[in-house]
N, C-alpha and C. Protein backbone atom coordinates (compact mmCIF):
# COMPACT_ATOMS: atom_id res chain seq x y z
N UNK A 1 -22.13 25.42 -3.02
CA UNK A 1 -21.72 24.18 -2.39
C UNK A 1 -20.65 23.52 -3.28
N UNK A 2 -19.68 23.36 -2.84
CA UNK A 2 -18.39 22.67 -3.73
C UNK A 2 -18.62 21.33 -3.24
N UNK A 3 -18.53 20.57 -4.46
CA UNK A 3 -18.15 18.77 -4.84
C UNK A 3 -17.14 18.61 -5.06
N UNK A 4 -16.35 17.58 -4.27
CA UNK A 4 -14.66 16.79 -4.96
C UNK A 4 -14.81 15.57 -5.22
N UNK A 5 -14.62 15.01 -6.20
CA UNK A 5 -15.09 14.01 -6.95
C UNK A 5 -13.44 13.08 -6.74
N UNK A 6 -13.68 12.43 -5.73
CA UNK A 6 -12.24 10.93 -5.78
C UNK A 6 -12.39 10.16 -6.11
N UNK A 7 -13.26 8.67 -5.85
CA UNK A 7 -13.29 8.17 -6.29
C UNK A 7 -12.06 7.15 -6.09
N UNK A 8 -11.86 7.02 -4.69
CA UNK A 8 -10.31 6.10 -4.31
C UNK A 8 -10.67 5.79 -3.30
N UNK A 9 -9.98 4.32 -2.92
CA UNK A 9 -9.98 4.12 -1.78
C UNK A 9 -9.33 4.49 -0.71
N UNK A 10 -10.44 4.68 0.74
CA UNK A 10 -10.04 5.20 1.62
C UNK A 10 -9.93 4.25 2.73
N UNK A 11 -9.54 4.79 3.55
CA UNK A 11 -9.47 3.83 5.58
C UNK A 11 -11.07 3.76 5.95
N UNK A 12 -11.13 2.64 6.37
CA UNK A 12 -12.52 2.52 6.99
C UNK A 12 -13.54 3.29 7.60
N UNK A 13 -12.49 4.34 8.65
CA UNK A 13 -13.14 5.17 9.35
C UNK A 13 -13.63 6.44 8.35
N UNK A 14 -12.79 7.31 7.66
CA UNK A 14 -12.54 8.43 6.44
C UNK A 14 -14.58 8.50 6.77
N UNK A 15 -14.88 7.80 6.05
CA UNK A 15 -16.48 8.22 5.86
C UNK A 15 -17.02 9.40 7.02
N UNK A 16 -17.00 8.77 8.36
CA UNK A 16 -17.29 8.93 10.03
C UNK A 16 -16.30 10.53 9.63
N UNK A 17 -15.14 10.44 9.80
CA UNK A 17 -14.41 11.67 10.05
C UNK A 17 -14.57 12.63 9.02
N UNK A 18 -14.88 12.71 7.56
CA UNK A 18 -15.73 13.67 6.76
C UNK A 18 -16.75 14.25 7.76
N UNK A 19 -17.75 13.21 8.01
CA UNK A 19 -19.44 13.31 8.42
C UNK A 19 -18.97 14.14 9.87
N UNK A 20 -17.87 13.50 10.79
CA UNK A 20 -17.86 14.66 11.85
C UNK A 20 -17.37 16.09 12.02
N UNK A 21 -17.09 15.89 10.61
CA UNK A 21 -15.95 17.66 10.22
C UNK A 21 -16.83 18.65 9.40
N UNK A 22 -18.69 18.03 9.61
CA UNK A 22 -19.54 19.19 9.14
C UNK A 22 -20.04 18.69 7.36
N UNK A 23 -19.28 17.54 7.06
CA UNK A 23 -19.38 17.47 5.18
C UNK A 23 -20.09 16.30 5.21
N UNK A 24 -20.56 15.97 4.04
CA UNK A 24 -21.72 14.82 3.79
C UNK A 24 -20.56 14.16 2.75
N UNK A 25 -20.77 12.91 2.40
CA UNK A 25 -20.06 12.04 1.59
C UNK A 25 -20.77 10.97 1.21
N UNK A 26 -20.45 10.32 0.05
CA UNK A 26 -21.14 9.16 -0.50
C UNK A 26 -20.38 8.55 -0.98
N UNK A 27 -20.42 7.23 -0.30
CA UNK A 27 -19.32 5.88 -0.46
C UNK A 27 -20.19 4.30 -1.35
N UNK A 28 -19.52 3.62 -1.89
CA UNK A 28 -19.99 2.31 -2.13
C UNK A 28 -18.96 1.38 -1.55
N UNK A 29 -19.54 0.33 -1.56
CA UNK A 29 -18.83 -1.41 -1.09
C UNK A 29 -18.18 -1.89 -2.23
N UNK A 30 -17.30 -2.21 -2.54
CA UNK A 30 -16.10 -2.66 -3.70
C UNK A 30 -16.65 -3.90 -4.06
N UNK A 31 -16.57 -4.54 -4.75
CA UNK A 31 -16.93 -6.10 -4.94
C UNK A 31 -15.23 -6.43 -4.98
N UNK A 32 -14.80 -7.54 -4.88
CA UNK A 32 -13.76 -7.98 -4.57
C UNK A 32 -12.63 -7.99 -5.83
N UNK A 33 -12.80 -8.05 -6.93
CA UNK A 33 -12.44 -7.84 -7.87
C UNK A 33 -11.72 -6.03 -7.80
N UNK A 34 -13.01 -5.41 -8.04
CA UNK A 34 -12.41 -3.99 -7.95
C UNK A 34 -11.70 -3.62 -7.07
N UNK A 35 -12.05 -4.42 -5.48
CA UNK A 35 -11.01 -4.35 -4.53
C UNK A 35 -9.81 -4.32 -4.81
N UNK A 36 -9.63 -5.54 -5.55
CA UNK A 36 -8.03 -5.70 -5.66
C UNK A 36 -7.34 -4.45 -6.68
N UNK A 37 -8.36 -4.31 -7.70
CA UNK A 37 -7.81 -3.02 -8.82
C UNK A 37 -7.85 -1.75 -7.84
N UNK A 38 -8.75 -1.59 -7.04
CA UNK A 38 -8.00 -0.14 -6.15
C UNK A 38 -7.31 -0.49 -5.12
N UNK A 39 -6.58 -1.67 -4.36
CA UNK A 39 -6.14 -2.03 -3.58
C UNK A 39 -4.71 -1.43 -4.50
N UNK A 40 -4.74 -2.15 -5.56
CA UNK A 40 -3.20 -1.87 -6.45
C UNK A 40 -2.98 -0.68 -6.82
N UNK A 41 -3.88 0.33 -7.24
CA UNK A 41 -3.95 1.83 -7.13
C UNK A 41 -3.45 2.21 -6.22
N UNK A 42 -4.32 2.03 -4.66
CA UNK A 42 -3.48 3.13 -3.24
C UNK A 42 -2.32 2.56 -3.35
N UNK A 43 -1.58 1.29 -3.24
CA UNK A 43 -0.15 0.81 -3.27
C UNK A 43 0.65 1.77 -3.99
N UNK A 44 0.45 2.46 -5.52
CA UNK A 44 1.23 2.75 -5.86
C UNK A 44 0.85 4.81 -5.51
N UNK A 45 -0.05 5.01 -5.34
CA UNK A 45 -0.29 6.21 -4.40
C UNK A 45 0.08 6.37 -3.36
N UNK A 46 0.46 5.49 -2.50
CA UNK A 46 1.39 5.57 -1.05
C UNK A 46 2.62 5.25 -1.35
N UNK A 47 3.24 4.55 -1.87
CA UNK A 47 4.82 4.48 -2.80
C UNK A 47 5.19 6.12 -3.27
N UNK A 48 4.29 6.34 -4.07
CA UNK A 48 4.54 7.83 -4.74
C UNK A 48 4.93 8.95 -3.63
N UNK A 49 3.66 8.88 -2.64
CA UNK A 49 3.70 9.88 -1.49
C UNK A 49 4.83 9.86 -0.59
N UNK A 50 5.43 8.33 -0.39
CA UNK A 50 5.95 7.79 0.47
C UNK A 50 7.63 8.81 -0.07
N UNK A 51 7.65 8.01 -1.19
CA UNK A 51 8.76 8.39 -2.05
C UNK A 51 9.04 10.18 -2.45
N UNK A 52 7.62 11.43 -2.40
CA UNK A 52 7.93 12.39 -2.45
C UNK A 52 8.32 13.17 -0.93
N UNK A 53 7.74 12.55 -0.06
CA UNK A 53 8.21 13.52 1.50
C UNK A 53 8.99 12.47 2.26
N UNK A 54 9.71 10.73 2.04
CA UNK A 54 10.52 9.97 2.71
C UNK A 54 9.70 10.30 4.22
N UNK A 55 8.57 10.51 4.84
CA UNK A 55 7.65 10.53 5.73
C UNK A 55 7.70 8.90 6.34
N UNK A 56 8.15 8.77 7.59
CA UNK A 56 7.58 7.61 7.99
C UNK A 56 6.22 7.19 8.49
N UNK A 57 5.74 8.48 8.34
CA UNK A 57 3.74 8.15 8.23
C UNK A 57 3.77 7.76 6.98
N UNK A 58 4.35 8.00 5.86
CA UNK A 58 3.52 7.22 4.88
C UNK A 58 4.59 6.01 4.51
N UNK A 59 5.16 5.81 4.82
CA UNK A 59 5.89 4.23 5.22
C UNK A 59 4.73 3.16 6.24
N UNK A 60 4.36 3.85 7.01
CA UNK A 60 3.04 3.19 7.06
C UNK A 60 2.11 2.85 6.76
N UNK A 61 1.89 4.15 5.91
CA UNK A 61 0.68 3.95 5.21
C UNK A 61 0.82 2.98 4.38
N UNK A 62 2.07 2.66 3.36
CA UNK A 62 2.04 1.85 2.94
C UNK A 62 2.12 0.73 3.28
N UNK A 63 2.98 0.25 4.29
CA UNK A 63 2.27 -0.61 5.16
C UNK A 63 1.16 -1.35 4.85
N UNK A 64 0.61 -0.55 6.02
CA UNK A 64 -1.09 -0.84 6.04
C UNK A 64 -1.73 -1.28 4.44
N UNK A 65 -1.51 -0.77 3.21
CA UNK A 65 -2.31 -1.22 2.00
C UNK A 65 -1.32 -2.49 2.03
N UNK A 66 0.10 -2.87 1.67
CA UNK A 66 0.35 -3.95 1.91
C UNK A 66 -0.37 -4.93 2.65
N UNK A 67 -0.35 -5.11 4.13
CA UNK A 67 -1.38 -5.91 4.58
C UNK A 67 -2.66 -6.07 4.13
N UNK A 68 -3.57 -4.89 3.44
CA UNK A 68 -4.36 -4.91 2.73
C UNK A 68 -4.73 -5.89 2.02
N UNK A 69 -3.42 -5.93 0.73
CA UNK A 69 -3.33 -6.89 -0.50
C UNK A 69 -3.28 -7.80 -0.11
N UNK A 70 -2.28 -8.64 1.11
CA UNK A 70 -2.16 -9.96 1.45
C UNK A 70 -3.47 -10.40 1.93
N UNK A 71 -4.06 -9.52 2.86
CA UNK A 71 -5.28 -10.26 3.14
C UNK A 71 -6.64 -10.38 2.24
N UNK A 72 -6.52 -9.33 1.05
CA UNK A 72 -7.42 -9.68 0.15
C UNK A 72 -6.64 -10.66 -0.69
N UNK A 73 -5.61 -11.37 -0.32
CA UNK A 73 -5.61 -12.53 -1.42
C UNK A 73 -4.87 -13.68 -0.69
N UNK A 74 -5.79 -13.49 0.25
CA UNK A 74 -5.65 -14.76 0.90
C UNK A 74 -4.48 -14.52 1.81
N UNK A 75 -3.83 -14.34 1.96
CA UNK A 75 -2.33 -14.31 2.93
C UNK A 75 -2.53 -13.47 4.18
N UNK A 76 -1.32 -13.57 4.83
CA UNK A 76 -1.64 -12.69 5.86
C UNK A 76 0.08 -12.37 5.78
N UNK A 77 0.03 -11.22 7.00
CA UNK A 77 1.56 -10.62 7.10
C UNK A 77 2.78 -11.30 7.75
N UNK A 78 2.40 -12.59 8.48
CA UNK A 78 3.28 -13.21 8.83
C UNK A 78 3.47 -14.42 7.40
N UNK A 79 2.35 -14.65 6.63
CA UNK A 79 3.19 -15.12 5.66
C UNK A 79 4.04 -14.64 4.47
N UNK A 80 3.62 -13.55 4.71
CA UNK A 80 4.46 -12.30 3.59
C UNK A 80 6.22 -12.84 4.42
N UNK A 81 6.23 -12.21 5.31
CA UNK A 81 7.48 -12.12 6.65
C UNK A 81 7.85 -13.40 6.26
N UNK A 82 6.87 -14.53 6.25
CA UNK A 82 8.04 -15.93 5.86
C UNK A 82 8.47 -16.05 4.54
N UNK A 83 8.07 -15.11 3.44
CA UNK A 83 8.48 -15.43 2.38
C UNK A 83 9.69 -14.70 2.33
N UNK A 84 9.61 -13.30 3.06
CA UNK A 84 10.74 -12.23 3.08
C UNK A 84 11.61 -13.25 3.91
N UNK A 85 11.60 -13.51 4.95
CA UNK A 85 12.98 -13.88 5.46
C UNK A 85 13.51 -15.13 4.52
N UNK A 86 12.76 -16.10 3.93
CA UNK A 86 13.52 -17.26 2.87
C UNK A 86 14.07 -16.43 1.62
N UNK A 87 13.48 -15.68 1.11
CA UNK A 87 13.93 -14.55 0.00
C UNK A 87 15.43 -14.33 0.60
N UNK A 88 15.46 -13.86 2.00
CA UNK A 88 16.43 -13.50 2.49
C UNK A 88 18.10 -13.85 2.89
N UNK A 89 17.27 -15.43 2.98
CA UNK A 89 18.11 -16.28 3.64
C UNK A 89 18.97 -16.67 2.33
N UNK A 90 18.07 -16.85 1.10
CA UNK A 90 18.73 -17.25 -0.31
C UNK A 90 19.71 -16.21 -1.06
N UNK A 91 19.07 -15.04 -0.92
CA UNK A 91 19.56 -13.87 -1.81
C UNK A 91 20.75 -12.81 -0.94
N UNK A 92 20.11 -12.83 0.27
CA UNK A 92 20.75 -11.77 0.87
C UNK A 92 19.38 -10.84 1.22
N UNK A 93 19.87 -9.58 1.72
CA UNK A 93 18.75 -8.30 2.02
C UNK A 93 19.70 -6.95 1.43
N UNK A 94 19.61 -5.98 2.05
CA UNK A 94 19.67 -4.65 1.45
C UNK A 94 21.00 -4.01 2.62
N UNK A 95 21.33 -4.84 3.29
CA UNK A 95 22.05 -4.29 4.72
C UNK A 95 23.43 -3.70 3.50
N UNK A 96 24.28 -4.12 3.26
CA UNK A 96 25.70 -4.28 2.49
C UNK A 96 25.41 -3.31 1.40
N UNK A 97 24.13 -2.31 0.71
CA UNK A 97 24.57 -0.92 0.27
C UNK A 97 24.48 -1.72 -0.94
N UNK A 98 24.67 -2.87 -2.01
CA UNK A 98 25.88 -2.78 -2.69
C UNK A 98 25.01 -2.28 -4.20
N UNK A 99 25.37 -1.82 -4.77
CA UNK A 99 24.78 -1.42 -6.31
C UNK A 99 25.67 -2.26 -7.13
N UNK A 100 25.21 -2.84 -8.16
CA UNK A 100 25.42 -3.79 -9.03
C UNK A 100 25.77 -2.44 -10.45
N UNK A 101 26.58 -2.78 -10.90
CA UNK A 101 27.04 -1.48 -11.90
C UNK A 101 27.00 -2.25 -13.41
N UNK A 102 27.46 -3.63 -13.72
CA UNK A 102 27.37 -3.85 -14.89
C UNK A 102 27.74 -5.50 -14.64
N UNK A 103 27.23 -6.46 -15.23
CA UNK A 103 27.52 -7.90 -15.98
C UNK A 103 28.51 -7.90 -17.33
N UNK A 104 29.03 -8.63 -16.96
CA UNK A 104 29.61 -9.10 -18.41
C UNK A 104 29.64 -10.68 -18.55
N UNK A 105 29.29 -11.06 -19.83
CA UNK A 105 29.26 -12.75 -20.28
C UNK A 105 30.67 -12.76 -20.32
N UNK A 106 31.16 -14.03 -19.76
CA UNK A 106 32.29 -14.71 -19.66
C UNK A 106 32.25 -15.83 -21.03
């Protein structure tokens, strides 16, 4: 009998779809604290993934842990969206390409 030992957080359902594909699994409930420390883990595990196959499934995926984080800390995605568009409105966005190559003090 082979064991895989993860130990990461998964999607809600994951447990159910192991258990219907024939395999047994054993999960715990996060306390909110650790939430947030593996909430910040998958973020940068779906960045990584996202970033090795440019996959727009895992542009979602990341996504989805984004909304994650906001709603474990209080926020939600339309207030993320209002911070992005004032960010936006001040700074600019990403449309114009431009790479910044060097400063110099005047």
């Amino acid at each position: 009998m082979k064991k895989t030992v993860y130990r990461k957080l998964v999607r809600d359902r994951i447990p159910e779809i192991i258990e219907q594909s024939g395999k047994a699994c054993s999960c715990s409930v996060l306390s909110d604290g650790d939430y947030l420390k593996m909430l910040d883990e998958k973020l940068n595990e779906e960045l990584a993934e996202y970033q090795e196959s440019k996959s727009m499934e895992e542009l979602a995926d990341l996504l989805e842990v984004v909304r994650a984080v906001a709603a474990a800390r209080g926020s939600s995605m339309e207030q993320v969206e209002e911070i992005r568009r004032q960010k936006a409105e001040r700074r600019g966005g990403f449309e114009k390409k431009i790479l910044l190559e060097e400063v110099t003090e005047l």
